[in-house]
PDB file of N, CA and C in Angstrom:
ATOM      1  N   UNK A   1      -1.475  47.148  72.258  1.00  0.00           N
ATOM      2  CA  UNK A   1      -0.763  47.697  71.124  1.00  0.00           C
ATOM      3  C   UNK A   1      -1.710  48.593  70.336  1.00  0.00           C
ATOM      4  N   UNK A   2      -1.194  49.656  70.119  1.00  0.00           N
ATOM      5  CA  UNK A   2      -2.362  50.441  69.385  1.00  0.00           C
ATOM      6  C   UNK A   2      -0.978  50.759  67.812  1.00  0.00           C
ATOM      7  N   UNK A   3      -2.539  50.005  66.954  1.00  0.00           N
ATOM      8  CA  UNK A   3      -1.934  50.462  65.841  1.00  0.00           C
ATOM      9  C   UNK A   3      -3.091  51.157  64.650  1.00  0.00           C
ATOM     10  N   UNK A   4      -2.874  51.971  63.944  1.00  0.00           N
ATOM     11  CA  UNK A   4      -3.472  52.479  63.271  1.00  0.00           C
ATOM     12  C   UNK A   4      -4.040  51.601  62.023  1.00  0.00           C
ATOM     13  N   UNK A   5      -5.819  52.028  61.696  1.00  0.00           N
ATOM     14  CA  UNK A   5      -6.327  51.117  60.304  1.00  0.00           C
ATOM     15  C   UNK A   5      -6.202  52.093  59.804  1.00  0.00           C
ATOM     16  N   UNK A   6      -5.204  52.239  58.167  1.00  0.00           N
ATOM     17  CA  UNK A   6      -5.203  53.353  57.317  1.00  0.00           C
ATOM     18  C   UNK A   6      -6.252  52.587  55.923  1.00  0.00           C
ATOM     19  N   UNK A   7      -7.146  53.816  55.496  1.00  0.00           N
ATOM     20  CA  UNK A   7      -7.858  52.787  54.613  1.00  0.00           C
ATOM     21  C   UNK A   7      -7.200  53.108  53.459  1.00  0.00           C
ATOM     22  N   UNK A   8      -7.316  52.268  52.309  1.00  0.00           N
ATOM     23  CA  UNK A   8      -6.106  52.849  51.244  1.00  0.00           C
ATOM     24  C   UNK A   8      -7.241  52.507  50.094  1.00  0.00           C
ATOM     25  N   UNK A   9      -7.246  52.562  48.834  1.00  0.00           N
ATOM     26  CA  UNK A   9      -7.569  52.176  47.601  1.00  0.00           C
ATOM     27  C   UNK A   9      -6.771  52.296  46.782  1.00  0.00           C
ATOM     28  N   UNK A  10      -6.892  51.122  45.766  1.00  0.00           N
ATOM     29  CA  UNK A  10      -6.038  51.040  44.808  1.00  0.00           C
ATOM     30  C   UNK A  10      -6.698  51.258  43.481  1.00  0.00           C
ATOM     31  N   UNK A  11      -5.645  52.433  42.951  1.00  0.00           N
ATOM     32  CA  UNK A  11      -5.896  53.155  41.408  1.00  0.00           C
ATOM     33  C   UNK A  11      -5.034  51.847  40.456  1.00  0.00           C
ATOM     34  N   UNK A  12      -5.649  52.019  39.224  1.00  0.00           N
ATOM     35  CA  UNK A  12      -4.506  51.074  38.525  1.00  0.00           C
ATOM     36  C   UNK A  12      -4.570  52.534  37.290  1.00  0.00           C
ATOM     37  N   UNK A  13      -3.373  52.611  36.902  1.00  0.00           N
ATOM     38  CA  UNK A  13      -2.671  53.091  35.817  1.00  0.00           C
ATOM     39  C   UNK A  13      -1.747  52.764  34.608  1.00  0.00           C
ATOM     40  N   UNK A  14      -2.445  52.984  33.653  1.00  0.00           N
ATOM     41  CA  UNK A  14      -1.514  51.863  32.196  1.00  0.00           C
ATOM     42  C   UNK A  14      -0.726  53.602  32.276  1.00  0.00           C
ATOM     43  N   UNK A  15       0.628  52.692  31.782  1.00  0.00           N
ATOM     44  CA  UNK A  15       1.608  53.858  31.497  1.00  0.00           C
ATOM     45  C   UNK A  15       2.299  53.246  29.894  1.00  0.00           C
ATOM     46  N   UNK A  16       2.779  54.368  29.013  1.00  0.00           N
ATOM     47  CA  UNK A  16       3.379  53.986  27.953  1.00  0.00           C
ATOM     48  C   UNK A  16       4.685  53.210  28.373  1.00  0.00           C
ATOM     49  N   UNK A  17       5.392  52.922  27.407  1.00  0.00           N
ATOM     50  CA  UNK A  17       6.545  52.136  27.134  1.00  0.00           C
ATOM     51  C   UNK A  17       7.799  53.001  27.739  1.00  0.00           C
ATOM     52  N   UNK A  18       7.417  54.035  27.223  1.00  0.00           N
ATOM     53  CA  UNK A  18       8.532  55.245  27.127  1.00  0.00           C
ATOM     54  C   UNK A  18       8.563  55.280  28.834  1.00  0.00           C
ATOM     55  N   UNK A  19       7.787  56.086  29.376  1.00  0.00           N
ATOM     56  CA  UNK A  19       7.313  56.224  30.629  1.00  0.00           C
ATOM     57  C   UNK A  19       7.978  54.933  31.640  1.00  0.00           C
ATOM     58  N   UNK A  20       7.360  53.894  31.426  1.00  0.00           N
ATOM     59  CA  UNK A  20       7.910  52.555  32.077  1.00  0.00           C
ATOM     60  C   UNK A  20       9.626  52.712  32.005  1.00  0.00           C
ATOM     61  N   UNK A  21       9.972  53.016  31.017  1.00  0.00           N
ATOM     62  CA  UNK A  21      11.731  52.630  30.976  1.00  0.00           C
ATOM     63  C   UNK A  21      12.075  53.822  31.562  1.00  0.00           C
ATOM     64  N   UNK A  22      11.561  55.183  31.510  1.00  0.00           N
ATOM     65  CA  UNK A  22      12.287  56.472  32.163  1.00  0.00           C
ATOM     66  C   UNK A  22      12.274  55.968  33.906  1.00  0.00           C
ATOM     67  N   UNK A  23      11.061  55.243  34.365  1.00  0.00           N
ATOM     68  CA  UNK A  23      10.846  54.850  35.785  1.00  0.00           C
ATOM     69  C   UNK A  23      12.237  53.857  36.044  1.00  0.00           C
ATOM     70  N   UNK A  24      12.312  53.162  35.309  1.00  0.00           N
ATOM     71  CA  UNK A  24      13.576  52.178  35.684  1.00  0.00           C
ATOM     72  C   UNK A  24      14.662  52.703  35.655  1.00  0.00           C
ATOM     73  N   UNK A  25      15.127  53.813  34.787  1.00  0.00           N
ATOM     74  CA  UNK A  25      16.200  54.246  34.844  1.00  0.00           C
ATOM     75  C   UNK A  25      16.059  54.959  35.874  1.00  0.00           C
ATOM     76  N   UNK A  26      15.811  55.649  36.095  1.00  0.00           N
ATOM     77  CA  UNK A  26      16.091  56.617  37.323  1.00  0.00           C
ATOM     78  C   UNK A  26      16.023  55.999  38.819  1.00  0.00           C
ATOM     79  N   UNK A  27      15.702  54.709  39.175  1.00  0.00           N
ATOM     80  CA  UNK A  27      15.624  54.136  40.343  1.00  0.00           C
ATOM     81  C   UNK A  27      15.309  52.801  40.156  1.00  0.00           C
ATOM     82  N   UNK A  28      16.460  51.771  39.314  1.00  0.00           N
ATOM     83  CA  UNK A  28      16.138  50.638  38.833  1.00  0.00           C
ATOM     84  C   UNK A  28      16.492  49.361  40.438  1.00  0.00           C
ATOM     85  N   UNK A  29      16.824  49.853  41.559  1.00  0.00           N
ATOM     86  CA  UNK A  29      16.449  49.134  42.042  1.00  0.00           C
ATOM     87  C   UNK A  29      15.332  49.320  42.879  1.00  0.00           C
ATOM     88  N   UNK A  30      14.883  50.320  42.681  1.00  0.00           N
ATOM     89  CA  UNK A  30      13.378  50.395  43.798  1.00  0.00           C
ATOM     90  C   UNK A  30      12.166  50.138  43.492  1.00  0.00           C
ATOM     91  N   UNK A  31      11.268  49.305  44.403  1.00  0.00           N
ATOM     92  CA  UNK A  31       9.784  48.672  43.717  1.00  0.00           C
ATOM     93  C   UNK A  31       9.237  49.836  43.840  1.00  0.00           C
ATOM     94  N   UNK A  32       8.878  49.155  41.881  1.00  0.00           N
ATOM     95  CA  UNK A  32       8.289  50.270  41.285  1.00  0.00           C
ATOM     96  C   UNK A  32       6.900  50.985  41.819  1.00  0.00           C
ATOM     97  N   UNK A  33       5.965  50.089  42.584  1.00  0.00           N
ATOM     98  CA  UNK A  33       4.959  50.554  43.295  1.00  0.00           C
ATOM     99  C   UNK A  33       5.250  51.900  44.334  1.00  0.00           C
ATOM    100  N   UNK A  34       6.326  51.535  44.970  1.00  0.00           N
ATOM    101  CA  UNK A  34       6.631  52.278  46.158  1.00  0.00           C
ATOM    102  C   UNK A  34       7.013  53.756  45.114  1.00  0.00           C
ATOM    103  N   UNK A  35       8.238  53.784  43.854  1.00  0.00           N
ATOM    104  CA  UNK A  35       8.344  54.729  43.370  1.00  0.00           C
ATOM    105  C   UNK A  35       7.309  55.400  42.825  1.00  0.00           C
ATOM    106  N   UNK A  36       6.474  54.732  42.074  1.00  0.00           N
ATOM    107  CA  UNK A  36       5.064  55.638  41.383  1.00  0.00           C
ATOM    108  C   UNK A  36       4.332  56.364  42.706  1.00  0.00           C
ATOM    109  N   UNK A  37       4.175  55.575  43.682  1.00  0.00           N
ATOM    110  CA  UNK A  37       3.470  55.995  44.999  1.00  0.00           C
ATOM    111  C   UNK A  37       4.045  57.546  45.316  1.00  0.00           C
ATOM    112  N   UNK A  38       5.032  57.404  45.743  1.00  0.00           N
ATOM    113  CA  UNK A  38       6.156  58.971  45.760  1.00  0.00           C
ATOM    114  C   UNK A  38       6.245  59.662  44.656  1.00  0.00           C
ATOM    115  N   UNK A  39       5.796  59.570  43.458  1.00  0.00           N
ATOM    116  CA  UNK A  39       6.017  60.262  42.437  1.00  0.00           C
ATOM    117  C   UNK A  39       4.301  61.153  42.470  1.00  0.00           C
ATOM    118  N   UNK A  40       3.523  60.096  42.411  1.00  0.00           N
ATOM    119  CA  UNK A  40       2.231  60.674  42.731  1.00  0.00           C
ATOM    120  C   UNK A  40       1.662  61.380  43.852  1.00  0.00           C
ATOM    121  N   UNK A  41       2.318  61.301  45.159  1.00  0.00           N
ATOM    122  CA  UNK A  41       2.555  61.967  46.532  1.00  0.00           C
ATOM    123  C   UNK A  41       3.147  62.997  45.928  1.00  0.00           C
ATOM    124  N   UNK A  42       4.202  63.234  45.337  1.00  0.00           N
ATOM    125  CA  UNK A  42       4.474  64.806  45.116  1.00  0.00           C
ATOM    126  C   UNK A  42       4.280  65.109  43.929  1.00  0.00           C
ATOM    127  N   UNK A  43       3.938  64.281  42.919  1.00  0.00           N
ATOM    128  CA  UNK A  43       2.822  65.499  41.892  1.00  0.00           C
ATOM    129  C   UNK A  43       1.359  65.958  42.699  1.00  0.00           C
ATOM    130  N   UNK A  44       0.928  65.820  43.457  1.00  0.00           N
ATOM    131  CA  UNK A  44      -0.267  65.978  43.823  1.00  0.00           C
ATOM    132  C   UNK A  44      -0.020  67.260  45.314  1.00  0.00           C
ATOM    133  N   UNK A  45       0.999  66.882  45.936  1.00  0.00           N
ATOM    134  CA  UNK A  45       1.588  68.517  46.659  1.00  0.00           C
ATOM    135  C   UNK A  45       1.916  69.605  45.377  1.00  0.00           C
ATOM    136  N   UNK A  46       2.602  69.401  44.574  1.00  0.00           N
ATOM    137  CA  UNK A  46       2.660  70.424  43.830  1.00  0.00           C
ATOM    138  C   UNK A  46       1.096  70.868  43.193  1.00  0.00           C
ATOM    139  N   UNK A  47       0.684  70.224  42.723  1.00  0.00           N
ATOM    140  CA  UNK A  47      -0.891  70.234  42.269  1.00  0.00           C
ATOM    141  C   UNK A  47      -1.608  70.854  42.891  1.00  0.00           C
ATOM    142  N   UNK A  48      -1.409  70.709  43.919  1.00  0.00           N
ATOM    143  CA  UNK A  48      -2.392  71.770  45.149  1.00  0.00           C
ATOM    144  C   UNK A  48      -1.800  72.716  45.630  1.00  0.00           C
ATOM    145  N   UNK A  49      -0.406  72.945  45.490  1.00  0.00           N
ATOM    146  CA  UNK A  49       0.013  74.608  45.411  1.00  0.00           C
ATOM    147  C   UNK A  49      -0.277  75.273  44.062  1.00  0.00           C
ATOM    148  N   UNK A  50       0.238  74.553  42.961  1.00  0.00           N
ATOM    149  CA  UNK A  50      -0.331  75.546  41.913  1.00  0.00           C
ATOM    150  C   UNK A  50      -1.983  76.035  41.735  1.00  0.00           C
ATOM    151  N   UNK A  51      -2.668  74.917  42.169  1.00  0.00           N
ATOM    152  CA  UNK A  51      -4.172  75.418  42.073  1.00  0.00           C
ATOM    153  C   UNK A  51      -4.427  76.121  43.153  1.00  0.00           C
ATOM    154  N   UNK A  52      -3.676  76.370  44.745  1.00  0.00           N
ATOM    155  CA  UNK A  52      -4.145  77.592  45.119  1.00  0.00           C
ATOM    156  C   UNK A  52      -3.647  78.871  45.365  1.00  0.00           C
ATOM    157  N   UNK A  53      -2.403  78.696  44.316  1.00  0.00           N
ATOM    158  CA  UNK A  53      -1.704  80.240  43.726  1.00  0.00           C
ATOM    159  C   UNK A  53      -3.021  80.751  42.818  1.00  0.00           C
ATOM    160  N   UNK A  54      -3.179  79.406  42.005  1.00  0.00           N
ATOM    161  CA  UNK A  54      -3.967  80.226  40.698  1.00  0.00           C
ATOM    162  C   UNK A  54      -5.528  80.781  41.512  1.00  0.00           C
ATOM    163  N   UNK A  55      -6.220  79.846  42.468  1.00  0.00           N
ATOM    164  CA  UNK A  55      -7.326  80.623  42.774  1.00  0.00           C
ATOM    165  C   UNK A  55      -6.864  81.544  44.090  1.00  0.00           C
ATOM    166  N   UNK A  56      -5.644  82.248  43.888  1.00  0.00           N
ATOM    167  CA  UNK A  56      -5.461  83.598  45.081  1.00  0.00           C
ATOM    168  C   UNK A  56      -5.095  84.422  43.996  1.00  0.00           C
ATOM    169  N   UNK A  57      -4.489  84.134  42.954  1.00  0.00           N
ATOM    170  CA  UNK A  57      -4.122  85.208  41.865  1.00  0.00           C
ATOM    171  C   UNK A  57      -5.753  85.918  41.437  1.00  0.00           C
ATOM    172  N   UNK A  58      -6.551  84.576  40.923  1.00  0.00           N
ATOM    173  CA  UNK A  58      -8.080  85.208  40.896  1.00  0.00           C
ATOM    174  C   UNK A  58      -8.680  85.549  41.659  1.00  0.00           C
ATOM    175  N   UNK A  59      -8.255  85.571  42.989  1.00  0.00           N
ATOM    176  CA  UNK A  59      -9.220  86.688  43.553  1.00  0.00           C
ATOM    177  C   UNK A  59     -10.193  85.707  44.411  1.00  0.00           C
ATOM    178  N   UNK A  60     -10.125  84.469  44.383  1.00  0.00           N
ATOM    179  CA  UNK A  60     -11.100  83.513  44.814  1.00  0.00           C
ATOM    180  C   UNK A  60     -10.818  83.222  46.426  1.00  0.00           C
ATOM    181  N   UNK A  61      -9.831  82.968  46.755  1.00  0.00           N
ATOM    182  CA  UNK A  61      -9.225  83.119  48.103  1.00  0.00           C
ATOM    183  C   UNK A  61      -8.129  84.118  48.593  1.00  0.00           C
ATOM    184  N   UNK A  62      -8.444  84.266  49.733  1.00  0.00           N
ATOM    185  CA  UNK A  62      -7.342  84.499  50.822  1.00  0.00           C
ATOM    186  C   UNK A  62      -6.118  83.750  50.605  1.00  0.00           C
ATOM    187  N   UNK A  63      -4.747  84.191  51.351  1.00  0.00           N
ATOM    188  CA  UNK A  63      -3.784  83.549  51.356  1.00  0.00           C
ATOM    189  C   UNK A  63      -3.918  82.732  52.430  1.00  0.00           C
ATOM    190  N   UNK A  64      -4.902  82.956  53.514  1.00  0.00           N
ATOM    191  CA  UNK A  64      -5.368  81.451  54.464  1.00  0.00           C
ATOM    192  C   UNK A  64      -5.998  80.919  53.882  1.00  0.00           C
ATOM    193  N   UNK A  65      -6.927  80.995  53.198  1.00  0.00           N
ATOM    194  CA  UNK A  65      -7.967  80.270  52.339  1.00  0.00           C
ATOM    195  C   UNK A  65      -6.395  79.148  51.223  1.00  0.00           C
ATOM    196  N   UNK A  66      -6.120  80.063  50.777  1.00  0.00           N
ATOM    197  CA  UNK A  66      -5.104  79.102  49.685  1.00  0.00           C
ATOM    198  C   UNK A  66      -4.108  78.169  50.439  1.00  0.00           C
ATOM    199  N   UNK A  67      -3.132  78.915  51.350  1.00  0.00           N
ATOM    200  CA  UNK A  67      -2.848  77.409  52.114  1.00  0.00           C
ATOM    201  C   UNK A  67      -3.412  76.526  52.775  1.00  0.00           C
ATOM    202  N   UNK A  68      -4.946  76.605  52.880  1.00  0.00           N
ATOM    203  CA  UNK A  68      -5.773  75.735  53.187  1.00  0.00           C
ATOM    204  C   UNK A  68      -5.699  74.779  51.737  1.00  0.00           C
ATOM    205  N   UNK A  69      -5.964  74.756  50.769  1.00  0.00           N
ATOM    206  CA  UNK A  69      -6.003  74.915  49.543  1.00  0.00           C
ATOM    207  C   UNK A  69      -4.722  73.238  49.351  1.00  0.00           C
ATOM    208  N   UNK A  70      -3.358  74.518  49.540  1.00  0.00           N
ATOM    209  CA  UNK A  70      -2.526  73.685  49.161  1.00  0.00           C
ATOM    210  C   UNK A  70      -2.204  72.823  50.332  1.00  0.00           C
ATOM    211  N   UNK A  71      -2.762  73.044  51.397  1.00  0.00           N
ATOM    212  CA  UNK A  71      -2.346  71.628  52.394  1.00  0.00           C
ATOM    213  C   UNK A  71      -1.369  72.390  53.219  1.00  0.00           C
ATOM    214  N   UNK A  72      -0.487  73.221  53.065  1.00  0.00           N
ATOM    215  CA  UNK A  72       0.922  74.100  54.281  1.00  0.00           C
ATOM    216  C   UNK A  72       0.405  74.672  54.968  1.00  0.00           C
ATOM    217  N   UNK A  73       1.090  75.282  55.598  1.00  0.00           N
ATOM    218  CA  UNK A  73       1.182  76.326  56.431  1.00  0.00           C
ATOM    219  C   UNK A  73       1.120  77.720  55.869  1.00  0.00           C
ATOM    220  N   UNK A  74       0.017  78.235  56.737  1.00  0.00           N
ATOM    221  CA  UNK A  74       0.241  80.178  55.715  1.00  0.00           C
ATOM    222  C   UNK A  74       1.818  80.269  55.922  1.00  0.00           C
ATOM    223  N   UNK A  75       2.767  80.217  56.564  1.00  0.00           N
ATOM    224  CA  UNK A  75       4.179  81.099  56.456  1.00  0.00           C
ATOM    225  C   UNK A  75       4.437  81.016  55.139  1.00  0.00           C
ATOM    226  N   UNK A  76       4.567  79.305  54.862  1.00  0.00           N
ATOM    227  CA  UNK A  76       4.717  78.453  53.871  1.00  0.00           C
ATOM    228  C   UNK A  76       4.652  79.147  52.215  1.00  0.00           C
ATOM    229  N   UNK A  77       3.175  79.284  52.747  1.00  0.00           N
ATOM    230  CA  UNK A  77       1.815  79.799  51.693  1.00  0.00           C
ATOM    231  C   UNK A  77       2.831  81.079  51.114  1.00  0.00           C
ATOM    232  N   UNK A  78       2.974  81.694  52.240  1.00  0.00           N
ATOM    233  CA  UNK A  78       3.153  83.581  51.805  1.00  0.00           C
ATOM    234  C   UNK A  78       4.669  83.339  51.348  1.00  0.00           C
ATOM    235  N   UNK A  79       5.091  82.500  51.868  1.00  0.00           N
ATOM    236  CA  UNK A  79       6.902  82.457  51.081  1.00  0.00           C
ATOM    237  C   UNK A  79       6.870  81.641  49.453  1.00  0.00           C
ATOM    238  N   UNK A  80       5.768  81.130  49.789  1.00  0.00           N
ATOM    239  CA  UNK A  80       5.919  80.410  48.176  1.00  0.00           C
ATOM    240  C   UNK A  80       5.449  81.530  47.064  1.00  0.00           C
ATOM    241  N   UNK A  81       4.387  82.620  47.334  1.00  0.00           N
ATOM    242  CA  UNK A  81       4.068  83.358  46.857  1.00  0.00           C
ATOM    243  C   UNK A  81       4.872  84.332  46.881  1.00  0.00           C
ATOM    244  N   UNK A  82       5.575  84.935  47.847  1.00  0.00           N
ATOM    245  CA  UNK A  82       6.653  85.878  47.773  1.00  0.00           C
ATOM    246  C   UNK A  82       7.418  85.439  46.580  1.00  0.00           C
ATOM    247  N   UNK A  83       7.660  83.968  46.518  1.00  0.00           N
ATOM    248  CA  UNK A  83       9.398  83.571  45.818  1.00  0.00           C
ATOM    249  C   UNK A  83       8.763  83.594  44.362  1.00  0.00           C
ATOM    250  N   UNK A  84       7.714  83.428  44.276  1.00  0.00           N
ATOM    251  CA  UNK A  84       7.214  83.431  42.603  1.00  0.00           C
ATOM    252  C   UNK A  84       6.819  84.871  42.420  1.00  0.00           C
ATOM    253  N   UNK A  85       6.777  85.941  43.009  1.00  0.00           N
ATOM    254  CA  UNK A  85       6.783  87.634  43.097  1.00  0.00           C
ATOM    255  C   UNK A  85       5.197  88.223  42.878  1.00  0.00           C
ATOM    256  N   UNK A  86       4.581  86.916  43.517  1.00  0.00           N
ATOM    257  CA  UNK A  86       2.991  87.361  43.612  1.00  0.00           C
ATOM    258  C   UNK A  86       2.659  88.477  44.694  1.00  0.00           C
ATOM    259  N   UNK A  87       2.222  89.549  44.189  1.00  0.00           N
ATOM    260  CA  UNK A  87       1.986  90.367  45.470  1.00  0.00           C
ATOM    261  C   UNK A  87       0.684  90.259  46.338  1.00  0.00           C
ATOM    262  N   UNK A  88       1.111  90.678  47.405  1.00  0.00           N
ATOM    263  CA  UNK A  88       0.007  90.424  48.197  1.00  0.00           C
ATOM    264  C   UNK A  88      -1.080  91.384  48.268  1.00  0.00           C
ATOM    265  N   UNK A  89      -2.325  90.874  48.388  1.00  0.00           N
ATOM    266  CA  UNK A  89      -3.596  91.845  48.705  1.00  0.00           C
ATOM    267  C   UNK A  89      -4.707  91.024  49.578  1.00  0.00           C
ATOM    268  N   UNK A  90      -5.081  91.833  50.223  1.00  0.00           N
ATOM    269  CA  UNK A  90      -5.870  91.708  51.414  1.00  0.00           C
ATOM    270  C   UNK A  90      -7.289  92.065  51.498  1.00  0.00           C
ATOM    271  N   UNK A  91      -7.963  91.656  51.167  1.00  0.00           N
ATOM    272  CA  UNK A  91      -8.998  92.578  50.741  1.00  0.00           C
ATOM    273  C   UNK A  91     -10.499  92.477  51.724  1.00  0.00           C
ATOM    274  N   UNK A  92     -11.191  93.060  52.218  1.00  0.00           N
ATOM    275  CA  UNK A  92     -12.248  92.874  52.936  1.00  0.00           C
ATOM    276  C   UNK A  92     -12.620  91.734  53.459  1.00  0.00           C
ATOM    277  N   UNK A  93     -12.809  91.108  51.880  1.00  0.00           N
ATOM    278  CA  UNK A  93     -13.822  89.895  51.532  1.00  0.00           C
ATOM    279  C   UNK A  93     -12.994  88.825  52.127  1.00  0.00           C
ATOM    280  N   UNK A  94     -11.299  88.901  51.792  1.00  0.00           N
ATOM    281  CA  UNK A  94     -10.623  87.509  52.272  1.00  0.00           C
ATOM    282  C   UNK A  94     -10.909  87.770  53.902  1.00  0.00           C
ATOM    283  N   UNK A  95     -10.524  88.814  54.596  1.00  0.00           N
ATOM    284  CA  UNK A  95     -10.737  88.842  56.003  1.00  0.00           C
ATOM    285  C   UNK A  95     -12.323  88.111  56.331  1.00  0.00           C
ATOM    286  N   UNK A  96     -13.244  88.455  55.882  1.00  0.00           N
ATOM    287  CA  UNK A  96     -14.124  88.236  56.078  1.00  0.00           C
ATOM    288  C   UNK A  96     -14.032  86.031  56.130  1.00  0.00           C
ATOM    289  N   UNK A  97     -13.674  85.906  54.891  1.00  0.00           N
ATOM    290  CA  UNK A  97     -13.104  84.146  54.620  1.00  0.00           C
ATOM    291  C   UNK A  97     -12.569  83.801  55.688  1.00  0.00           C
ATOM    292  N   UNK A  98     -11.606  84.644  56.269  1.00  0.00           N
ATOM    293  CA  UNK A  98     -10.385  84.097  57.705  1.00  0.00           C
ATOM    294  C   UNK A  98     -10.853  83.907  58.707  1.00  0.00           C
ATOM    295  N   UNK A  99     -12.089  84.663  58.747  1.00  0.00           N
ATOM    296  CA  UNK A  99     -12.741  84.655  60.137  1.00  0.00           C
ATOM    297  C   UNK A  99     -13.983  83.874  59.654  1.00  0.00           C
ATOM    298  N   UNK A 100     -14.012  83.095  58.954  1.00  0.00           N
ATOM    299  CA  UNK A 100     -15.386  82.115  59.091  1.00  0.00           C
ATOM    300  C   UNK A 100     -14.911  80.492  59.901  1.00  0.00           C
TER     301      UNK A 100
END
């Protein structure tokens, strides 16, 4: 049987009052572990697209460099940037990044 060792660590997080009751309402029968887990799984995809829009807007990466960045796929990369009306530029230096 082959099964995979995933190593995990556990964060602990105090949350306000407010916070705690918005979690229950919105999915009062699901353990709450499993929901924070998925909530933090996709704040943290979004998190890493916005930080590598913002370092391709500056000039810091490539659009391979940035979907490296955010974890996708360049198609991904260049459609997420298309749909927010970032234009594209290409510049020496990123070619130079693509090919390292």
């Amino acid at each position: 049987m082959n099964t995979k060792h995933i190593n995990m660590k556990t964060i602990s997080v105090e949350v306000n009052e407010e916070f705690a009751k918005v979690l229950e309402q919105i999915e009062p029968h699901i353990d709450k572990q499993a929901l924070v887990k998925n909530l933090l799984f996709s704040g943290l995809k979004q998190y890493r697209i916005e930080l590598a829009i913002k370092k391709y807007l500056e000039g810091e990466v490539s659009t391979w460099k940035a979907a490296e960045v955010a974890g996708i796929s360049l198609r991904r990369m260049n459609n997420i940037l298309q749909e927010k009306g970032v234009g594209m530029h290409y510049s020496e230096r990123s070619l130079e990044e693509d090919l390292e």
